[in-house]
N, C-alpha and C. Protein backbone atom coordinates (compact mmCIF):
# COMPACT_ATOMS: atom_id res chain seq x y z
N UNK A 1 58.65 55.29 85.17
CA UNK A 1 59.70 54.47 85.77
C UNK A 1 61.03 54.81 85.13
N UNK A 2 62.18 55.12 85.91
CA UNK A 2 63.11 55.63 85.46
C UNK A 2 64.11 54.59 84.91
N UNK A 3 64.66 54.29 83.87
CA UNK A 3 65.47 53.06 83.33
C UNK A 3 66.94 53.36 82.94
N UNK A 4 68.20 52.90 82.99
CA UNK A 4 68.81 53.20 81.99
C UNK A 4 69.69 52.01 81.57
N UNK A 5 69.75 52.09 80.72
CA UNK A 5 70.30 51.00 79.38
C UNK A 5 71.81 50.92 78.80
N UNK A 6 72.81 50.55 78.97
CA UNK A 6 74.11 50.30 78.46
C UNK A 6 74.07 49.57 77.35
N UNK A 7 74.92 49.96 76.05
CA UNK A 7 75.10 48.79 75.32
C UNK A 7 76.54 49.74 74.38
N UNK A 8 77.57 48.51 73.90
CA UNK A 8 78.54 49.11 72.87
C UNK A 8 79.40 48.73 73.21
N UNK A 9 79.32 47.52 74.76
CA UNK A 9 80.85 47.11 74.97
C UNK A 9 80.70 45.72 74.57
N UNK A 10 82.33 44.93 74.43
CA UNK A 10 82.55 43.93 73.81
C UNK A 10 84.36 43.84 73.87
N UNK A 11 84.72 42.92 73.25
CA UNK A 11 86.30 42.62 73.24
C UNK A 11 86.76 43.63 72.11
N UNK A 12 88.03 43.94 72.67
CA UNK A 12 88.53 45.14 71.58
C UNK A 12 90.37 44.88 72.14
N UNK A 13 90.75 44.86 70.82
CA UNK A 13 92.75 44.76 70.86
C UNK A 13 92.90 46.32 71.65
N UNK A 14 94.15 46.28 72.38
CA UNK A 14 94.95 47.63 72.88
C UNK A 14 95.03 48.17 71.90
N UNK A 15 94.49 49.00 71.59
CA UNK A 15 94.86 50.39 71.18
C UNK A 15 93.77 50.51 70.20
N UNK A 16 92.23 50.19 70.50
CA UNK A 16 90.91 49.72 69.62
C UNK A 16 90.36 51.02 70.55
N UNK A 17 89.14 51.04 69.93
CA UNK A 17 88.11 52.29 70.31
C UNK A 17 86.63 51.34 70.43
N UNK A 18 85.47 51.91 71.20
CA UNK A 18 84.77 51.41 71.33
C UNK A 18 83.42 52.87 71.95
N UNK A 19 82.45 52.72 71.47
CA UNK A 19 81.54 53.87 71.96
C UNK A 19 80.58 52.99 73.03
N UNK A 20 80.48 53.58 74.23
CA UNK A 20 79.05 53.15 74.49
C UNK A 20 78.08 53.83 74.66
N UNK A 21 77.07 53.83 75.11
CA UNK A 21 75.72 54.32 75.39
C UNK A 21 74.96 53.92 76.10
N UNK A 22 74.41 54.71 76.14
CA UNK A 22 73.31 54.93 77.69
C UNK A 22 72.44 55.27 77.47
N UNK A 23 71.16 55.04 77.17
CA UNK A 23 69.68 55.48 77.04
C UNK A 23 69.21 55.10 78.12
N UNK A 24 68.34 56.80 78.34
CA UNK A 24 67.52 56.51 79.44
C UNK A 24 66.05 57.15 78.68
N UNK A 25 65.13 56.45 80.09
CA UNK A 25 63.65 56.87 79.99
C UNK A 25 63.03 56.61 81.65
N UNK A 26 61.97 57.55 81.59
CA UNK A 26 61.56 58.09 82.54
C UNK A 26 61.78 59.50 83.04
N UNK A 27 63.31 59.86 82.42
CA UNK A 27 62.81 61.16 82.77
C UNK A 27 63.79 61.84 81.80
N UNK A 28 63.91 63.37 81.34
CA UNK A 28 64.64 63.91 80.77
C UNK A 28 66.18 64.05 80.99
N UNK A 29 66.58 63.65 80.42
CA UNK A 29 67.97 63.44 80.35
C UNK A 29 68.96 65.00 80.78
N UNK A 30 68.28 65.85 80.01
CA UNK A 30 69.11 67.12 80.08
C UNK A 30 68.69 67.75 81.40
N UNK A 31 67.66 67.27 82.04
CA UNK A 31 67.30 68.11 83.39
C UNK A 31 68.54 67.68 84.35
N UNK A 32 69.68 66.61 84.03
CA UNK A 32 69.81 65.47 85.55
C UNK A 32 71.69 64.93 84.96
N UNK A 33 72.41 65.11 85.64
CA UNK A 33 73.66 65.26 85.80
C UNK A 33 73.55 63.59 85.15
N UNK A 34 74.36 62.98 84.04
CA UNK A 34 74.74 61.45 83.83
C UNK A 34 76.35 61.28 84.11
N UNK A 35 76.25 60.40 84.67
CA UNK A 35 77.94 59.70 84.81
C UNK A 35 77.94 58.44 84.36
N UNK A 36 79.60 58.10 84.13
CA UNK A 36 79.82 56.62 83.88
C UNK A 36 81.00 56.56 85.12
N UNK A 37 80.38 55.24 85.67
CA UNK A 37 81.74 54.16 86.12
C UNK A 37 81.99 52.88 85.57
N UNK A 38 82.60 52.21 86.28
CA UNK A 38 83.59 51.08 85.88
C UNK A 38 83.42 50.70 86.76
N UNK A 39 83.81 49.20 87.35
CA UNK A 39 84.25 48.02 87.72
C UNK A 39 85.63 46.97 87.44
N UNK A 40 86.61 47.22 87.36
CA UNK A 40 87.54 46.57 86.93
C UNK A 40 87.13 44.87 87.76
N UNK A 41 87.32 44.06 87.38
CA UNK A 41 87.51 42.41 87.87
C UNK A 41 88.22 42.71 89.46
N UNK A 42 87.62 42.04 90.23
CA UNK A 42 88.42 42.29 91.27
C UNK A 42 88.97 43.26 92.17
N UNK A 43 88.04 44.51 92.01
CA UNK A 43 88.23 45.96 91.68
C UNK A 43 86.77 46.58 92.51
N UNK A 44 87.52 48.01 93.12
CA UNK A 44 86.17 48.46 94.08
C UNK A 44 85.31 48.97 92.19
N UNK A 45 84.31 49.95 92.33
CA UNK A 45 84.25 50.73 91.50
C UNK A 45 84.46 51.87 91.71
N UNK A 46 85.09 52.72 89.87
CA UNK A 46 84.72 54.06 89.52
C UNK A 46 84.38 54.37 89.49
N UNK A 47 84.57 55.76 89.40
CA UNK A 47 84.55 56.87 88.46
C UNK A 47 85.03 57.16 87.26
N UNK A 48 84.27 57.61 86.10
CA UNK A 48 85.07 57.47 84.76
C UNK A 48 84.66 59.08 84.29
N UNK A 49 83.59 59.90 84.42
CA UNK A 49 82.74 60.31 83.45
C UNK A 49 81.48 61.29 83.97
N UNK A 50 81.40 62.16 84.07
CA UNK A 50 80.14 63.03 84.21
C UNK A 50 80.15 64.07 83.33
N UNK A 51 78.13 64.25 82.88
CA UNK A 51 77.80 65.43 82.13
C UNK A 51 77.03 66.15 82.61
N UNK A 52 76.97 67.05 82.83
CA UNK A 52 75.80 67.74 83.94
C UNK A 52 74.60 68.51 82.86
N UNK A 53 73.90 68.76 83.92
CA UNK A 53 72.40 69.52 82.84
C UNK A 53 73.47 70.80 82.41
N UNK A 54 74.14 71.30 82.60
CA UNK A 54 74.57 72.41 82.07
C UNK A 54 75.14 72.33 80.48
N UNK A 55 74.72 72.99 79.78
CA UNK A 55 75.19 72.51 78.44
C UNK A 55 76.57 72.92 78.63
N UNK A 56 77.29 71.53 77.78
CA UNK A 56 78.94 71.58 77.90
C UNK A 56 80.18 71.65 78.79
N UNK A 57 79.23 71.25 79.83
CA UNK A 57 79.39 70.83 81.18
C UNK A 57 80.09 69.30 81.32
N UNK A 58 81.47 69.05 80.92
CA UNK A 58 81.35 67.45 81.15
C UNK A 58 82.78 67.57 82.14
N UNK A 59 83.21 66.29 83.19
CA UNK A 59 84.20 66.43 83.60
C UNK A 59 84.64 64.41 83.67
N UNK A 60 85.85 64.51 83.17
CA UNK A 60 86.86 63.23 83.43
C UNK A 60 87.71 62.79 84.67
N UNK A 61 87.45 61.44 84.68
CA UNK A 61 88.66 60.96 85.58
C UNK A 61 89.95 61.11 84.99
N UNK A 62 91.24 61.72 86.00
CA UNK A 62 92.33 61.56 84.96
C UNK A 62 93.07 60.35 84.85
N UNK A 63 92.52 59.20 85.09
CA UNK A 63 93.14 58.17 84.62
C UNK A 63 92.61 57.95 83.69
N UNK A 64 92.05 58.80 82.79
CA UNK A 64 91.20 58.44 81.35
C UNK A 64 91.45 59.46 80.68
N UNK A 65 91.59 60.49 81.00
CA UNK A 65 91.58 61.51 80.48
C UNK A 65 92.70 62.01 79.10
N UNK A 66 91.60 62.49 78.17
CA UNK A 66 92.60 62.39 76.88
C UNK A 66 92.47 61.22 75.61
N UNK A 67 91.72 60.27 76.36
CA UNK A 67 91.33 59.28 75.61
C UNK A 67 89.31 58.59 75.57
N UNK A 68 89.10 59.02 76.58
CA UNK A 68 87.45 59.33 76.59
C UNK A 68 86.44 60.28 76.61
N UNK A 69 85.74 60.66 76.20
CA UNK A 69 84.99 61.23 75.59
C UNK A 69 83.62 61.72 76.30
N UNK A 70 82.73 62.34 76.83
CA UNK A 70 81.23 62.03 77.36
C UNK A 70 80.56 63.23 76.55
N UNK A 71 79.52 62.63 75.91
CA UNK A 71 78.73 63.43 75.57
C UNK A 71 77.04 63.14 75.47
N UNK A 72 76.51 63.75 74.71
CA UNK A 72 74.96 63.98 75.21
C UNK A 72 73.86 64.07 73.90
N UNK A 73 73.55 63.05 73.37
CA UNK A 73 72.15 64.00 72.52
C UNK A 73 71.11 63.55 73.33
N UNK A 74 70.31 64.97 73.12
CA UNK A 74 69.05 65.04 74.30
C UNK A 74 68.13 64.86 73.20
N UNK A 75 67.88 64.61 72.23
CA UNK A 75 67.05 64.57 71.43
C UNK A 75 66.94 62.41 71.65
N UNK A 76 67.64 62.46 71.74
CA UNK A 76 67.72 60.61 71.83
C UNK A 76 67.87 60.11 73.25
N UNK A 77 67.52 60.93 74.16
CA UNK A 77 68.09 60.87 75.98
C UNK A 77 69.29 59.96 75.79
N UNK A 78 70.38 59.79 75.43
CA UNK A 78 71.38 59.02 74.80
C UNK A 78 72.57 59.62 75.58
N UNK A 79 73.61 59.03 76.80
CA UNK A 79 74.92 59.36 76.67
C UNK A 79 75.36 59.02 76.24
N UNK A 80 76.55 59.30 75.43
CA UNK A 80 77.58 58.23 74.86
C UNK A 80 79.14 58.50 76.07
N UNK A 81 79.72 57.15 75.96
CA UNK A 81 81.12 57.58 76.25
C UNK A 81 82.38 57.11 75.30
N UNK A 82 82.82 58.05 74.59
CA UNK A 82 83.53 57.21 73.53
C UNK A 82 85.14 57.34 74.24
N UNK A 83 85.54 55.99 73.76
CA UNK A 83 87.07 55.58 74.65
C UNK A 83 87.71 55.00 73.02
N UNK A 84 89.00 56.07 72.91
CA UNK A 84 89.62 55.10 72.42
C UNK A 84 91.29 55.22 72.86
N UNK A 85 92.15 54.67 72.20
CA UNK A 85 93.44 53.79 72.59
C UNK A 85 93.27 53.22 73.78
N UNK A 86 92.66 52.00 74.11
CA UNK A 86 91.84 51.29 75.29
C UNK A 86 93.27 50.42 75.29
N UNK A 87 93.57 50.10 76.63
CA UNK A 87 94.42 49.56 77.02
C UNK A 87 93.70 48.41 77.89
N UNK A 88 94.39 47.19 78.37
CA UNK A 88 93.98 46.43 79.33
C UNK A 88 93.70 47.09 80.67
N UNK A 89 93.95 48.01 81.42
CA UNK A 89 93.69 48.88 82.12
C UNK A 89 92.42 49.01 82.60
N UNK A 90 91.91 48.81 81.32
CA UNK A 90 89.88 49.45 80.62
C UNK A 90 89.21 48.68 80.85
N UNK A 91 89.81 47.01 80.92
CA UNK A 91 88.64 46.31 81.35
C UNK A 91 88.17 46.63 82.43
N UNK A 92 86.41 46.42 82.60
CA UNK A 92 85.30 46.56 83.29
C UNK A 92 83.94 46.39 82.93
N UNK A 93 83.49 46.35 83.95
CA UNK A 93 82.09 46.63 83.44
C UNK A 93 81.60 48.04 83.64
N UNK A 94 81.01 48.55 82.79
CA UNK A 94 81.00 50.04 82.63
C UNK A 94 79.47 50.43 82.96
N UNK A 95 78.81 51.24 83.68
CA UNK A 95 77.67 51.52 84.39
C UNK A 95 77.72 53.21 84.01
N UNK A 96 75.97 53.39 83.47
CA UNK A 96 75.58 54.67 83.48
C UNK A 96 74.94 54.89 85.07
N UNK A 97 74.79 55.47 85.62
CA UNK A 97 74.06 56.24 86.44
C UNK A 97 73.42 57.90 86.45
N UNK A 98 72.22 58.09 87.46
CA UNK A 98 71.77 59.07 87.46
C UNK A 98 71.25 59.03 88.66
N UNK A 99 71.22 60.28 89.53
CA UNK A 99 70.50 60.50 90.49
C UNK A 99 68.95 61.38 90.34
N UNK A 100 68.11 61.02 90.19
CA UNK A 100 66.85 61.37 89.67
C UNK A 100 65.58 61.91 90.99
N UNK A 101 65.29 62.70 91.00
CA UNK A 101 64.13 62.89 92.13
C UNK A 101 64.94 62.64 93.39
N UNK A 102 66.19 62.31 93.71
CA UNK A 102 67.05 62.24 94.91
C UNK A 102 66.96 60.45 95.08
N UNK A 103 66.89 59.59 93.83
CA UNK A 103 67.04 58.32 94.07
C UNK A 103 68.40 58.03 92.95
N UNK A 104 68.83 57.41 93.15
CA UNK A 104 70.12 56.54 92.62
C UNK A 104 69.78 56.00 91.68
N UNK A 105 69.91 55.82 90.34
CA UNK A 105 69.65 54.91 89.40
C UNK A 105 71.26 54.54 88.76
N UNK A 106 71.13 52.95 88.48
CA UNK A 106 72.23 52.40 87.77
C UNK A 106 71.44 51.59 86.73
N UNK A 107 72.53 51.59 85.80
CA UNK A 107 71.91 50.63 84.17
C UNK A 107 72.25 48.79 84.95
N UNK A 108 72.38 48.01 83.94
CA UNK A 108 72.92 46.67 84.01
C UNK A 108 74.35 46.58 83.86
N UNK A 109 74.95 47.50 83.07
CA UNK A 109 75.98 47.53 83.07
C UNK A 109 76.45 47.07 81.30
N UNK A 110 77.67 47.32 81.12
CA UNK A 110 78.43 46.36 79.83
C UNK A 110 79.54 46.21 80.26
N UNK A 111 80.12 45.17 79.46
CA UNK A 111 81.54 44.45 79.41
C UNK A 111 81.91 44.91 78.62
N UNK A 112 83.46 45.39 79.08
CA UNK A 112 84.50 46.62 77.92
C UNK A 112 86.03 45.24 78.89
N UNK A 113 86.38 44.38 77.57
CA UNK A 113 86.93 43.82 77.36
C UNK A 113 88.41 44.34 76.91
N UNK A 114 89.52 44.64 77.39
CA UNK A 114 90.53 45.02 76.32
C UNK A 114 91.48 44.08 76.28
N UNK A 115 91.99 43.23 75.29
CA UNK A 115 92.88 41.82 75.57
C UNK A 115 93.40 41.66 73.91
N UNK A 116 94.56 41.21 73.69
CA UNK A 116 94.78 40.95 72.59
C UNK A 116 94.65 38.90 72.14
């Protein structure tokens, strides 16, 4: 059963850093392209974030770009997306996804808070 898991968001001041992560299981991580989106409040969703099976393969939204991060240990099926100088901008709820066997998978999501 294919799962994936968010956790690392929380309230953070403008100009704070925050990592999250994404563990998955069910299937190998490095075989299968991971992305992150967003949700802003009130807000369609993003795009933030993709890493593809290709090693070193990652590409950004440029409304982020320069300040987030995506990377990969396959040893831990683990994405991370590290964001920092987070602006109010950033709030959302932030979602891993994967398209797996040609099905859609999304996590639960986290709350990435930015507010002073």
């Amino acid at each position: 059963q294919v799962q994936l898991v968010e956790s690392g968001g929380g309230l953070v001041q403008p100009g704070g850093s925050l990592r999250l992560s994404c563990i998955g299981s069910g299937f190998t991580f490095s075989d299968y392209a991971i992305n992150w989106f967003r949700q802003p409040p009130g807000e369609e969703r993003e795009w933030v974030a993709t890493i593809s099976s290709v090693p070193g393969s990652t590409a950004i939204a440029d409304t982020v770009k320069g300040r987030f991060t995506i990377s990969i240990d396959n040893a831990k099926n683990t994405v991370y997306l590290q964001m920092i100088d987070l602006n109010t901008e950033d709030t959302a709820v932030y979602y891993c996804t994967a398209t797996v066997r040609r099905h859609d998978y999304w996590g639960q999501g986290t709350q990435v808070t930015v507010s002073s």
